[in-house]
C-alpha atoms as a PDB file:
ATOM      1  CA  UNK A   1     125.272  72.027 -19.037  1.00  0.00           C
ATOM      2  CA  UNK A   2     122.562  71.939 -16.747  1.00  0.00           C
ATOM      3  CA  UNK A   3     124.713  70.000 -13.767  1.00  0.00           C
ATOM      4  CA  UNK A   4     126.951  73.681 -14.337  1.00  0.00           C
ATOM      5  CA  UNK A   5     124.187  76.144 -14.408  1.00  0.00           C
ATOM      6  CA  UNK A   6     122.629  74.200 -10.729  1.00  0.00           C
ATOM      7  CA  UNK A   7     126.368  74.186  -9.588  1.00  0.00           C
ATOM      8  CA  UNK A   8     126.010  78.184 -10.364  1.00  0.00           C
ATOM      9  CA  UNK A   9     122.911  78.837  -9.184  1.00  0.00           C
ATOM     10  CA  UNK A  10     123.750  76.918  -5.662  1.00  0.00           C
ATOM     11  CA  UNK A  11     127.169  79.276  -5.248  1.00  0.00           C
ATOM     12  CA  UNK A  12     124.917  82.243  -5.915  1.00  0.00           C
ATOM     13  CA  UNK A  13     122.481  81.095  -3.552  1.00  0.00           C
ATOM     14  CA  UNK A  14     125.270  80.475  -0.576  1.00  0.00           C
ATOM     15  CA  UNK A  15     127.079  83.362  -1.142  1.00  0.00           C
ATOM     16  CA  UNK A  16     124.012  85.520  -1.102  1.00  0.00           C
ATOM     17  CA  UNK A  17     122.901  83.715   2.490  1.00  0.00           C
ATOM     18  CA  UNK A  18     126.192  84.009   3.785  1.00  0.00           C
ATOM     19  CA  UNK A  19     126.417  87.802   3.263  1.00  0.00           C
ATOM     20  CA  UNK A  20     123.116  88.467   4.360  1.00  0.00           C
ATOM     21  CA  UNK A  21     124.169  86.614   7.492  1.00  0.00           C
ATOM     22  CA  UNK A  22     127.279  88.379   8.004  1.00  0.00           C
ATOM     23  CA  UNK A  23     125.060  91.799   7.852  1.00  0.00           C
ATOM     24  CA  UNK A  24     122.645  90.852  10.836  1.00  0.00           C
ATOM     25  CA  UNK A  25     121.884  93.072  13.194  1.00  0.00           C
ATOM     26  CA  UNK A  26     122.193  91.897  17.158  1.00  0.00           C
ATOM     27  CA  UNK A  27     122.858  93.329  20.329  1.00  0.00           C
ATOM     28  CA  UNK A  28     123.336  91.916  23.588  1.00  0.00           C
ATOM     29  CA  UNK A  29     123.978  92.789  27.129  1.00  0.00           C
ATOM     30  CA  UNK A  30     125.242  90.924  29.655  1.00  0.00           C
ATOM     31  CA  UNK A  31     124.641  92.221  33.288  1.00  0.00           C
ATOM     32  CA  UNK A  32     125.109  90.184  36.588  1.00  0.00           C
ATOM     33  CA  UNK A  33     125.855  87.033  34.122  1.00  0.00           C
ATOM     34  CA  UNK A  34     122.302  87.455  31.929  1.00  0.00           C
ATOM     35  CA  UNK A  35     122.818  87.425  28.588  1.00  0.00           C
ATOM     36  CA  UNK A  36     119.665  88.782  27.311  1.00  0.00           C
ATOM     37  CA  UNK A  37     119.019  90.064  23.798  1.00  0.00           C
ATOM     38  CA  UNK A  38     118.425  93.631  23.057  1.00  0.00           C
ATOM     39  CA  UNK A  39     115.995  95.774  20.915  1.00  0.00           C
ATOM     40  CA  UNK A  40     118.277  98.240  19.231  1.00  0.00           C
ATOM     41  CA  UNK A  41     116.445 101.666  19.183  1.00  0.00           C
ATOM     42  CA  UNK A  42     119.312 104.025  17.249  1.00  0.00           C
ATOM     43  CA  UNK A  43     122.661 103.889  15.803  1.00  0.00           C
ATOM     44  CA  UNK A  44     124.409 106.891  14.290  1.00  0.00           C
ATOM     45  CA  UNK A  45     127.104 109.033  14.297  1.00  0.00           C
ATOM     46  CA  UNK A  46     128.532 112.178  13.834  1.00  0.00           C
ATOM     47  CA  UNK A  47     131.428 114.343  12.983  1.00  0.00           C
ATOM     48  CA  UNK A  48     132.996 116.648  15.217  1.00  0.00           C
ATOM     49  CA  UNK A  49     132.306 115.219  18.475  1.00  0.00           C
ATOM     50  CA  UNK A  50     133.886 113.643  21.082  1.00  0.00           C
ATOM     51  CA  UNK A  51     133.173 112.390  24.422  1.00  0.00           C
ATOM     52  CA  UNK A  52     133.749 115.029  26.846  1.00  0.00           C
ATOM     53  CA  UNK A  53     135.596 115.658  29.705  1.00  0.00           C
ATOM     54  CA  UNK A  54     132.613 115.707  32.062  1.00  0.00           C
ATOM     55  CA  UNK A  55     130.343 113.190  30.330  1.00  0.00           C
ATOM     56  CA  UNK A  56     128.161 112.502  33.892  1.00  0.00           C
ATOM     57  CA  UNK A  57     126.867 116.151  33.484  1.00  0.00           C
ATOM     58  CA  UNK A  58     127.308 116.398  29.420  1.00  0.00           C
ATOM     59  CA  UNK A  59     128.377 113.420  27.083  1.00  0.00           C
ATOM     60  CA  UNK A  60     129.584 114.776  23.994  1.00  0.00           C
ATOM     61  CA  UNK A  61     131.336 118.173  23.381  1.00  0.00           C
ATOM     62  CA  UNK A  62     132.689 119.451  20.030  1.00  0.00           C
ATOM     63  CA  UNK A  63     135.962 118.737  18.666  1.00  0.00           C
ATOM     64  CA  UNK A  64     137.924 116.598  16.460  1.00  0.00           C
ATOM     65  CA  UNK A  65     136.741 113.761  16.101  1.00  0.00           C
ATOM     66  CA  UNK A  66     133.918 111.688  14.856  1.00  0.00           C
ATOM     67  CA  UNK A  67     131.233 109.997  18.029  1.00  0.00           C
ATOM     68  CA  UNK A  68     129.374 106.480  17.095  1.00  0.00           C
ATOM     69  CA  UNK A  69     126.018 106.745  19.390  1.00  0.00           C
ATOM     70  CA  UNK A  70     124.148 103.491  19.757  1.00  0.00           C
ATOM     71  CA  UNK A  71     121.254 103.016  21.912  1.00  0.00           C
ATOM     72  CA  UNK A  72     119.359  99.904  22.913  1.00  0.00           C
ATOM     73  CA  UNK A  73     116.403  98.822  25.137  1.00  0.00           C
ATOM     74  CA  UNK A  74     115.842  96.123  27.292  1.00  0.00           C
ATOM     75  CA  UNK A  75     112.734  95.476  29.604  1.00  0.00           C
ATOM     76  CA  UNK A  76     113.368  95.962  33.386  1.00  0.00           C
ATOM     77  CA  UNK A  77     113.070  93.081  35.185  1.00  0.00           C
ATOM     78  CA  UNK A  78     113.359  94.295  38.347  1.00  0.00           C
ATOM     79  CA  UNK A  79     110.400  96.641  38.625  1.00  0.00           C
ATOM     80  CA  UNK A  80     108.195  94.085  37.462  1.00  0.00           C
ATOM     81  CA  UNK A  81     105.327  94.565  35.154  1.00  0.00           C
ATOM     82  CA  UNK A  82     102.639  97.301  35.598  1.00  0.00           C
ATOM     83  CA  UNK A  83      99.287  96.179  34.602  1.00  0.00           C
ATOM     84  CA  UNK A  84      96.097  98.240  33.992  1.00  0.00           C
ATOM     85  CA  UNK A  85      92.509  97.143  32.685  1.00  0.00           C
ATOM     86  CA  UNK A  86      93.375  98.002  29.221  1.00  0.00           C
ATOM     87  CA  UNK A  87      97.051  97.434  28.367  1.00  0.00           C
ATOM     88  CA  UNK A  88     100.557  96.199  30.420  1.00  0.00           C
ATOM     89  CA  UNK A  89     103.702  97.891  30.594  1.00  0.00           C
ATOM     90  CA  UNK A  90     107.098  96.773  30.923  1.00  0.00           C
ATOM     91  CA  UNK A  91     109.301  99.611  32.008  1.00  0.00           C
ATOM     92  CA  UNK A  92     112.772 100.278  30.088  1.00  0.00           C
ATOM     93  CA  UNK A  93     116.073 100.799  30.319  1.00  0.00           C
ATOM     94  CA  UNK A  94     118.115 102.059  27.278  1.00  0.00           C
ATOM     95  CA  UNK A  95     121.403 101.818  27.152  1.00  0.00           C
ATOM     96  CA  UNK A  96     123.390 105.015  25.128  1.00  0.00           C
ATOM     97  CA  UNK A  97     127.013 103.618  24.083  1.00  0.00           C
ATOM     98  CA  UNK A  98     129.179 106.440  22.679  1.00  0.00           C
ATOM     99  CA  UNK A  99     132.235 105.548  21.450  1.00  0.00           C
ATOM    100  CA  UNK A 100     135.274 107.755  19.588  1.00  0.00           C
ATOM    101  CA  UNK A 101     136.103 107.040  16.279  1.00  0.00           C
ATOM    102  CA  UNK A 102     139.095 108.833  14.536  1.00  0.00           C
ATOM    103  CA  UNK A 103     138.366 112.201  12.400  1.00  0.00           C
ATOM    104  CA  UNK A 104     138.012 109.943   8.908  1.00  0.00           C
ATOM    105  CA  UNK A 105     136.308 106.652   9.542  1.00  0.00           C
ATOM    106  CA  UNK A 106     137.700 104.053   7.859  1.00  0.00           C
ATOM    107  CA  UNK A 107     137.660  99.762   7.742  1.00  0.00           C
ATOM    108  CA  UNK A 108     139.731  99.241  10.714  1.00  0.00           C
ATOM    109  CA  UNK A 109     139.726  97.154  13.993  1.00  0.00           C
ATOM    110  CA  UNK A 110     140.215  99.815  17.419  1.00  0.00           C
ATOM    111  CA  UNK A 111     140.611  99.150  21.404  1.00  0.00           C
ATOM    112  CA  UNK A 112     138.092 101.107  22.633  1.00  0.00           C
ATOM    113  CA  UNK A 113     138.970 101.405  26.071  1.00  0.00           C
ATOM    114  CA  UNK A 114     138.786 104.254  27.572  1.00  0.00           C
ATOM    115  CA  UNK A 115     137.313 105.639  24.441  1.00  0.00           C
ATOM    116  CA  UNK A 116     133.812 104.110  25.317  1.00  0.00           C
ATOM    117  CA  UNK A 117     131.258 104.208  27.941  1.00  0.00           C
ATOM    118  CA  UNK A 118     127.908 103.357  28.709  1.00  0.00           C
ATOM    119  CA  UNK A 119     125.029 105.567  30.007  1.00  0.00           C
ATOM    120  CA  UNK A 120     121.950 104.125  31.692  1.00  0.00           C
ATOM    121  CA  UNK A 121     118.870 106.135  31.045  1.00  0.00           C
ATOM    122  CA  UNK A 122     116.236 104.332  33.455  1.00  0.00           C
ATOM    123  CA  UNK A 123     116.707 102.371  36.773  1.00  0.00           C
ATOM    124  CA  UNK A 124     115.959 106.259  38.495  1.00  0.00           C
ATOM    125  CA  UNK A 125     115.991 104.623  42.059  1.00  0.00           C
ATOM    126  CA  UNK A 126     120.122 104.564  41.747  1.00  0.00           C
ATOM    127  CA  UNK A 127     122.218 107.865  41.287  1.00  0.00           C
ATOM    128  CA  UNK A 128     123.679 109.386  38.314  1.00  0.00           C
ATOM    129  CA  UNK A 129     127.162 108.159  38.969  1.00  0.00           C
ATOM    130  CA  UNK A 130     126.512 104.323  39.084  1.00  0.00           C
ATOM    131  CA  UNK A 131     124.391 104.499  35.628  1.00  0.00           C
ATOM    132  CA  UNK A 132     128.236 105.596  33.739  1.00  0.00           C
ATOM    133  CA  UNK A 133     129.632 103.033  33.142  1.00  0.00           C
ATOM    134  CA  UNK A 134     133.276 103.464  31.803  1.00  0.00           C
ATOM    135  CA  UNK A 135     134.878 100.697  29.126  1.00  0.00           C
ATOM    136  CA  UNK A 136     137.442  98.964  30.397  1.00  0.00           C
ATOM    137  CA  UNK A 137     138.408  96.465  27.576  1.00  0.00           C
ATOM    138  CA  UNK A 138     136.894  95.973  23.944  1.00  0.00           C
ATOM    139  CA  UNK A 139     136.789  96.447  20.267  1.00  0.00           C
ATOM    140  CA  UNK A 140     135.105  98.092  17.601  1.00  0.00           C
ATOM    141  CA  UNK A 141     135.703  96.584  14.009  1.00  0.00           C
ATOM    142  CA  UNK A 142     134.630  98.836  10.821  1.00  0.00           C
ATOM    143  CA  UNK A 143     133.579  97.619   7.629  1.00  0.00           C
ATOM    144  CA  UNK A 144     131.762  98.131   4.794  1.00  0.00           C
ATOM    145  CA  UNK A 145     132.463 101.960   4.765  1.00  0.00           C
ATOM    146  CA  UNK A 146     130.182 103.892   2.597  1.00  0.00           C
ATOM    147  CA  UNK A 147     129.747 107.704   2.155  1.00  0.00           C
ATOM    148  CA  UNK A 148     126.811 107.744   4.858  1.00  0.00           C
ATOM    149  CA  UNK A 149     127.049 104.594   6.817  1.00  0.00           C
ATOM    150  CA  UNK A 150     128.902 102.179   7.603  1.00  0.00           C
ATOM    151  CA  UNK A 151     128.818  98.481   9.390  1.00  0.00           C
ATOM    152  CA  UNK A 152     130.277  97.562  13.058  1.00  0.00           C
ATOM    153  CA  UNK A 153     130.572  94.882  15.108  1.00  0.00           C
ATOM    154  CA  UNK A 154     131.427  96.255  19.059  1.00  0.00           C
ATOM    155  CA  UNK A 155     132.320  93.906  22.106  1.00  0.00           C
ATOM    156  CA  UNK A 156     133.435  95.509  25.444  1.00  0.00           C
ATOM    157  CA  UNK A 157     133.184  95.227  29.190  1.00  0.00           C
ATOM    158  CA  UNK A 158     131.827  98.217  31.106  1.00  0.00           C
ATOM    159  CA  UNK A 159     132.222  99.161  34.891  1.00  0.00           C
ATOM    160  CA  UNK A 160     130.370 101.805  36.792  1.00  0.00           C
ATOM    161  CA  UNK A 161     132.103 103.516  40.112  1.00  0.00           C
ATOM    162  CA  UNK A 162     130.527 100.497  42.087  1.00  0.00           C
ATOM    163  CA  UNK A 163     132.733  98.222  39.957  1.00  0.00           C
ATOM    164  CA  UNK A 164     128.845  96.806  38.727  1.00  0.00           C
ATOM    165  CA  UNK A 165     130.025  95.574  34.805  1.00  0.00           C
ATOM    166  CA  UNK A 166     127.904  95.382  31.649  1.00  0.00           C
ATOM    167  CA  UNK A 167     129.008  93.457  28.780  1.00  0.00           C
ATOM    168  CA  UNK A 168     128.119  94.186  25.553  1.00  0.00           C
ATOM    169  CA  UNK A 169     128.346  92.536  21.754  1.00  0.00           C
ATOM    170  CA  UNK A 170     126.213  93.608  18.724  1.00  0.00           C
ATOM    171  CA  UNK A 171     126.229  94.167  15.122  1.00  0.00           C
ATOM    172  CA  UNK A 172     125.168  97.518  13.643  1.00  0.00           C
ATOM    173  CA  UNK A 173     124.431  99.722  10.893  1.00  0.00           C
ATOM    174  CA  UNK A 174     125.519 102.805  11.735  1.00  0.00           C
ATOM    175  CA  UNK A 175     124.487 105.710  10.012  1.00  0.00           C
ATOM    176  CA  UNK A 176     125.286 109.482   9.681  1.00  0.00           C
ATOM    177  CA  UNK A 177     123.032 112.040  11.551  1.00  0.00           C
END
């Protein structure tokens, strides 16, 4: 009896690990082969939306549809630190990945290219049109569809006019706004 109630308890205990594991939330970006890890600031979505036609002067526009925003942050390297007597800072780049989802989201696996793209908000010494960056391959995969959230898993590769890429994998809760 007490051999069957450990061999219980230790099922109960893997099968709560490996769901919590399954539910993690990552993001990373890849960009000129640097994988580095992301902080994810937002993740949401909303019903009605789409990406519009013109998304370099306005990203969404109304319509059928539902819109997944997510947005993540990464520390910009390339301009360096700035340091005063009191406190440091690192400046930002956030990433804003929209991508459309059909009217009624449901637990599904969709190509998202051409349905994706990547805007740079940051790196203000390069114009508007290279900081779009347009997906070219990739996935999203739904699960765990609730009333008011639900869990995804996006992978995709991202170009910009230049033909500069972005790659980018992460796990999310994404919920309604």
């Amino acid at each position: 009896m007490k051999s069957k109630s450990l061999l219980i308890l230790s099922l109960l205990f893997f099968s709560i690990i490996a769901c919590h594991e399954k539910y993690l939330i990552h993001s990373y970006i890849a960009e000129e082969g640097v994988v580095r890890e992301a902080q994810i600031k937002t993740s949401y979505y909303m019903d009605g939306y789409r990406i519009s036609d013109k998304p370099e002067e306005i990203l969404l526009a109304s319509g059928q549809g539902t819109i997944m925003i997510t947005e993540q942050i990464l520390s910009d390297q390339a301009q360096g630190t700035l340091s005063a007597e009191i406190f440091k800072i690192e400046p930002e780049i956030n990433y804003r990945i929209a991508v459309s989802l059909p009217e009624k989201v449901s637990r599904d696996s969709l190509n998202i290219n051409g349905r994706s793209l990547c805007q740079l908000i940051g790196r203000f010494n390069l114009p508007d049109s290279l900081k779009m960056y347009y997906c070219h391959q990739g996935y999203i995969l739904i699960d765990s569809v609730k009333a008011t959230q639900f869990f995804a898993i996006l992978s995709g590769k991202y170009f910009n006019s230049k033909n500069d890429s972005l790659e980018f994998s992460g796990q999310f809760w994404i919920k309604k706004k």
